[in-house]
Protein backbone atom coordinates (compact mmCIF):
# COMPACT_ATOMS: atom_id res chain seq x y z
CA UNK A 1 83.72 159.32 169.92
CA UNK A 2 84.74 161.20 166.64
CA UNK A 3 86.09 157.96 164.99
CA UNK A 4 82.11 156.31 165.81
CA UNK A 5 80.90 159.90 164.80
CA UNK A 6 82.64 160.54 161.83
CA UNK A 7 82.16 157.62 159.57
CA UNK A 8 78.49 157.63 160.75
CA UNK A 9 78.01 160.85 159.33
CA UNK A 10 79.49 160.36 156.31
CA UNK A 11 77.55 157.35 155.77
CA UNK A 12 74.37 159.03 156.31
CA UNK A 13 75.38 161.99 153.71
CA UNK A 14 76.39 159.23 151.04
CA UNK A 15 73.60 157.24 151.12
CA UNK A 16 70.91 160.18 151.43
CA UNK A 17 72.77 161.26 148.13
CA UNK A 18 73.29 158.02 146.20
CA UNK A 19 69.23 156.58 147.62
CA UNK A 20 67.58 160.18 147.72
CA UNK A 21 68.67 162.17 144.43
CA UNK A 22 71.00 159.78 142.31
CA UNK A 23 68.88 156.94 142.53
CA UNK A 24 65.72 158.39 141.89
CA UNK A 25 67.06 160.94 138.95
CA UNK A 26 68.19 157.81 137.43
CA UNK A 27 65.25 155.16 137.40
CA UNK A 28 63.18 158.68 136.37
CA UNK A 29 65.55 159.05 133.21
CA UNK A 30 65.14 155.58 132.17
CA UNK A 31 61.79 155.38 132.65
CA UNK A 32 60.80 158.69 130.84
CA UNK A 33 62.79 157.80 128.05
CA UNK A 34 62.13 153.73 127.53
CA UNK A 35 58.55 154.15 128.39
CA UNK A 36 57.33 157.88 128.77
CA UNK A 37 53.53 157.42 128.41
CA UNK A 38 53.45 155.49 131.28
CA UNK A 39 56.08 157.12 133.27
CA UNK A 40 53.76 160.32 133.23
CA UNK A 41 50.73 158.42 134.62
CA UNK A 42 48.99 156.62 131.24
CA UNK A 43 47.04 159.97 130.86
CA UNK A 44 44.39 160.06 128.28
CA UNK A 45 44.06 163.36 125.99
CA UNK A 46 41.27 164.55 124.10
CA UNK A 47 41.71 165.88 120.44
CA UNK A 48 42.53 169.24 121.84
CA UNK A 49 45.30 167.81 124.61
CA UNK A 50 43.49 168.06 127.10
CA UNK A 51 43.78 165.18 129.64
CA UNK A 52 40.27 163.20 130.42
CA UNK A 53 41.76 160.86 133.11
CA UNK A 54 44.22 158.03 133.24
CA UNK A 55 43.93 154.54 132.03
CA UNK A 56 45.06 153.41 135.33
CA UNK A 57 42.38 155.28 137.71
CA UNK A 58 38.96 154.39 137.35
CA UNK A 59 36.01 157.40 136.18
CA UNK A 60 32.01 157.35 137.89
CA UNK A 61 29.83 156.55 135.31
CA UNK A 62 26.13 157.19 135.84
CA UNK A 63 24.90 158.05 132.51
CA UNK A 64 23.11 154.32 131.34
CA UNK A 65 23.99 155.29 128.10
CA UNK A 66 27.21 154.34 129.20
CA UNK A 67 29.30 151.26 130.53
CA UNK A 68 29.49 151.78 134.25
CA UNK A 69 32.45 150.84 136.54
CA UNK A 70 33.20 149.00 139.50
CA UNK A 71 31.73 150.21 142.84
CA UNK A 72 34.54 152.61 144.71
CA UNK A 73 33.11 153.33 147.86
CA UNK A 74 34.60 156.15 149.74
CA UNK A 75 37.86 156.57 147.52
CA UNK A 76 35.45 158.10 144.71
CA UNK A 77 37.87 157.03 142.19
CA UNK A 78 40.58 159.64 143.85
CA UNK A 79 44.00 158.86 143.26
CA UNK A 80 45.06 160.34 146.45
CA UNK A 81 42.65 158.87 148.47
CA UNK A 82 43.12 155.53 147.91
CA UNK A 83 42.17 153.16 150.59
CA UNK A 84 41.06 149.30 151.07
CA UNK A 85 37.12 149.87 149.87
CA UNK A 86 36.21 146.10 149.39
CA UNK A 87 34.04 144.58 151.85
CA UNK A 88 34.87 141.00 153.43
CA UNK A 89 31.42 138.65 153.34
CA UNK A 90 31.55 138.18 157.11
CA UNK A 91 30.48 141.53 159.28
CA UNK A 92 29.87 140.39 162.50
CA UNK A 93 29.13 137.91 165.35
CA UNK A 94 25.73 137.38 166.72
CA UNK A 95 25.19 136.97 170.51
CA UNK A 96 24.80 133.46 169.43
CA UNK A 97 28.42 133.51 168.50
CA UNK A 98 27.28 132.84 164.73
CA UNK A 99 29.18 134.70 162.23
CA UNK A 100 26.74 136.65 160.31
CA UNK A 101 27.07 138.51 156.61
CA UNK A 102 28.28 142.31 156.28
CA UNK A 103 25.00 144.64 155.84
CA UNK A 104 27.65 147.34 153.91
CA UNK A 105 28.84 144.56 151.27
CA UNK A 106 24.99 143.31 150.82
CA UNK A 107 23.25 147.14 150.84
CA UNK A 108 25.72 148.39 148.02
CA UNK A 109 25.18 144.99 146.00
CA UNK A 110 21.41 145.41 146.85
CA UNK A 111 21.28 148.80 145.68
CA UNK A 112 23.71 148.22 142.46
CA UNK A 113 21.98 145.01 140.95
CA UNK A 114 18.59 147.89 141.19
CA UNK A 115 19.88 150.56 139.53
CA UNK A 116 21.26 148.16 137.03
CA UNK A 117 17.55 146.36 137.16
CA UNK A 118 16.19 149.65 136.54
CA UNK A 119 18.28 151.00 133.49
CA UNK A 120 17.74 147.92 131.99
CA UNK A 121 14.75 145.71 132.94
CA UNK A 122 14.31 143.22 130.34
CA UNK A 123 17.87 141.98 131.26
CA UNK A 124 16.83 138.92 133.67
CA UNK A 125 21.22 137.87 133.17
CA UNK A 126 22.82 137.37 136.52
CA UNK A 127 25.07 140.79 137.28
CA UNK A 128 28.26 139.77 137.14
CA UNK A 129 30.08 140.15 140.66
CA UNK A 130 32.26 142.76 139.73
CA UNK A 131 29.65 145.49 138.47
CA UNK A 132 28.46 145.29 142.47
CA UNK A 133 31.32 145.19 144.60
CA UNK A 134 34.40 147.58 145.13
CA UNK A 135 37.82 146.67 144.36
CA UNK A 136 40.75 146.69 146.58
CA UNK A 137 41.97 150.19 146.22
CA UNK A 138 38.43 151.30 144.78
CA UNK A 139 40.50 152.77 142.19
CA UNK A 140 40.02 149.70 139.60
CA UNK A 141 39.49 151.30 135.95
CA UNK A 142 38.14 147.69 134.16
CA UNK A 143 35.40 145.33 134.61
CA UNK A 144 35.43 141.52 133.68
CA UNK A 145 33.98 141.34 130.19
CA UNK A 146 31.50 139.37 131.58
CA UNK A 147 30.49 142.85 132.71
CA UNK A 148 30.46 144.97 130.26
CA UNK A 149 28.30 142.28 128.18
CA UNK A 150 25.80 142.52 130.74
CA UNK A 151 25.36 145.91 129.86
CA UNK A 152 25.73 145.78 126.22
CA UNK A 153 22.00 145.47 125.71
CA UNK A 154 21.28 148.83 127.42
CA UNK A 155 23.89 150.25 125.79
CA UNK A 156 22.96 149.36 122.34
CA UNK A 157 18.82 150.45 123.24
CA UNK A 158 19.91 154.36 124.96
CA UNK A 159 21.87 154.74 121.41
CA UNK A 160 20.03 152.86 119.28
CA UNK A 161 22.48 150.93 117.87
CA UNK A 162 22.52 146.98 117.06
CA UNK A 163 23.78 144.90 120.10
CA UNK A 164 26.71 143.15 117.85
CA UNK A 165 27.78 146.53 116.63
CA UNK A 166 28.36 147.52 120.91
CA UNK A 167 29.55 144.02 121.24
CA UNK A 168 32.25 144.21 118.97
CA UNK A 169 33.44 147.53 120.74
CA UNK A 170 33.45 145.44 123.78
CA UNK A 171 35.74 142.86 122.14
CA UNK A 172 38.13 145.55 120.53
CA UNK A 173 38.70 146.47 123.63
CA UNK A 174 39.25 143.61 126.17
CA UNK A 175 42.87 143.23 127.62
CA UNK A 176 44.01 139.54 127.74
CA UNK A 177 46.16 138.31 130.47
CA UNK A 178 49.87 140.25 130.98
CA UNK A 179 52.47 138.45 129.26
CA UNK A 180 49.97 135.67 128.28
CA UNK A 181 49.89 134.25 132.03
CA UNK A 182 49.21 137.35 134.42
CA UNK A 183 46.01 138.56 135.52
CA UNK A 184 42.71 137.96 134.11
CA UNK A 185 41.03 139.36 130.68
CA UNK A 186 39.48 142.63 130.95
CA UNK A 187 37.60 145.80 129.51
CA UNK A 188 39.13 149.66 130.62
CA UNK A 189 35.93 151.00 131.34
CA UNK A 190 36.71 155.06 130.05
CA UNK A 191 38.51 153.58 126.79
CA UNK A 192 35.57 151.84 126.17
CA UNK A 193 32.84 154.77 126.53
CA UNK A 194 35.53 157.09 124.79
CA UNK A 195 35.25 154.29 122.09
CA UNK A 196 31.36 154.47 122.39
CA UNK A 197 31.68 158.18 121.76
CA UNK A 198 33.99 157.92 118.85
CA UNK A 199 32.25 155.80 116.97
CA UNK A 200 28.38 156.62 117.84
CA UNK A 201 28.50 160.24 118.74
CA UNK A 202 28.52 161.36 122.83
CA UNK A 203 24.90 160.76 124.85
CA UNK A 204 24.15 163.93 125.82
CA UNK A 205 22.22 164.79 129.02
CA UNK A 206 19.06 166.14 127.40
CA UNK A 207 18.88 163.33 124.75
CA UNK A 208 16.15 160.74 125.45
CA UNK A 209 18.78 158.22 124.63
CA UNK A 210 20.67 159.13 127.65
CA UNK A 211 18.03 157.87 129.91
C-alpha cells in the first residue's frame, strides 16, 4: 500500500506545482512582457486614465447619434455573464410535425430593423443581418462594415456632418482579416464612436442632434 501511496502522492504535489503555480506564473510573465496591452484585457483609457471598456467586450449603444452594436440579449454585454445569446432560425414543431421559425429570433429582428426604421427613416437599405441578431457569446464588440454604413447616414444628419466625412471614419477604422486569411473585415463599434467623439465633439443628451 505505501509503495501505490507514496509515488501517488508525490505525483499529485508535483504536478499541482509545476500545472498550478509554475506554469501559470510563467505563460503570465511572457505574456505581460511580449504583449502587455493585451495581457491586461485590451482596456481602453480616456485622456485622464480612466478605463471606458475593452476592445474585446462589446458597449450598449442607444444614443442614434451613435453607431449601435450587435444585439446581446441577456448577457448585456457582461463579461462575466457570458452565455450562448444567438437564436437558431428553427423554434419549434407544429402539431403538424412542421418545423416552424423561432418567435425570439424574429421579435428582436422585428423590433431592431424599427428602431433602426425609426432613427433613420429615409434609409429604405436592407439592415444588414448583424445589426439584428446576437452573437454567440453576445459579447461581440464589431459589426460588419456593411453595418456601420447602414448607419452612416444617421450618423452624419444627428451631427450634422457630411456623410463621406463619417464614412471615412468608418473606413479608418475597419479591421481586415487576421493574418490576411482569418476572420472577416470588421468595424470595433466603441473605437469607432470614441473616434466620432474625437473628431466631431460628444452628442450630448440634451442636444437636438442626439435625437
Amino acid at each position: 500500500m505505501k509503495e501505490t501511496i507514496r509515488p501517488a502522492v508525490i505525483s499529485l504535489l508535483a504536478f499541482t506545482v509545476l500545472c498550478g503555480i509554475v506554469y501559470p506564473l510563467v505563460v503570465n510573465g511572457i505574456a505581460a512582457i511580449a504583449f502587455p496591452r493585451q495581457a491586461t484585457g485590451s482596456l481602453i483609457h480616456d485622456k485622464d486614465g480612466r478605463v471606458v471598456g475593452s476592445e474585446l467586450i462589446g458597449q450598449p449603444f442607444d444614443n442614434p447619434a451613435y453607431f449601435w452594436s450587435r444585439l446581446t440579449a441577456e448577457a448585456n454585454y457582461d463579461a462575466s455573464n457570458s452565455t450562448g445569446t444567438n437564436q437558431g432560425a428553427s423554434g419549434f414543431i407544429d402539431d403538424k410535425g412542421h418545423l416552424g421559425p423561432n418567435a425570439t429570433l424574429v421579435k428582436n429582428a422585428q423590433d431592431r430593423i424599427a428602431a433602426l426604421r425609426a432613427a433613420d427613416p429615409d434609409n429604405t437599405a436592407p439592415v444588414p443581418i448583424d445589426l439584428v441578431t446576437a452573437s454567440s457569446s453576445g459579447l461581440d464588440p464589431h459589426i460588419s462594415p456593411a453595418a456601420a454604413y447602414y448607419q452612416v447616414g444617421r450618423i452624419a444628419r444627428l451631427r450634422r456632418q457630411s456623410s463621406d466625412a463619417v464614412k471615412h471614419l468608418v473606413e479608418e477604422h475597419t479591421e481586415g482579416r487576421s493574418l490576411g486569411v482569418l476572420g472577416e473585415p470588421r468595424v470595433n463599434v466603441l473605437l469607432l464612436n470614441r473616434a466620432l467623439d474625437a473628431r466631431f465633439g460628444p452628442a450630448k443628451p440634451n442636444d437636438p442632434a442626439a435625437g
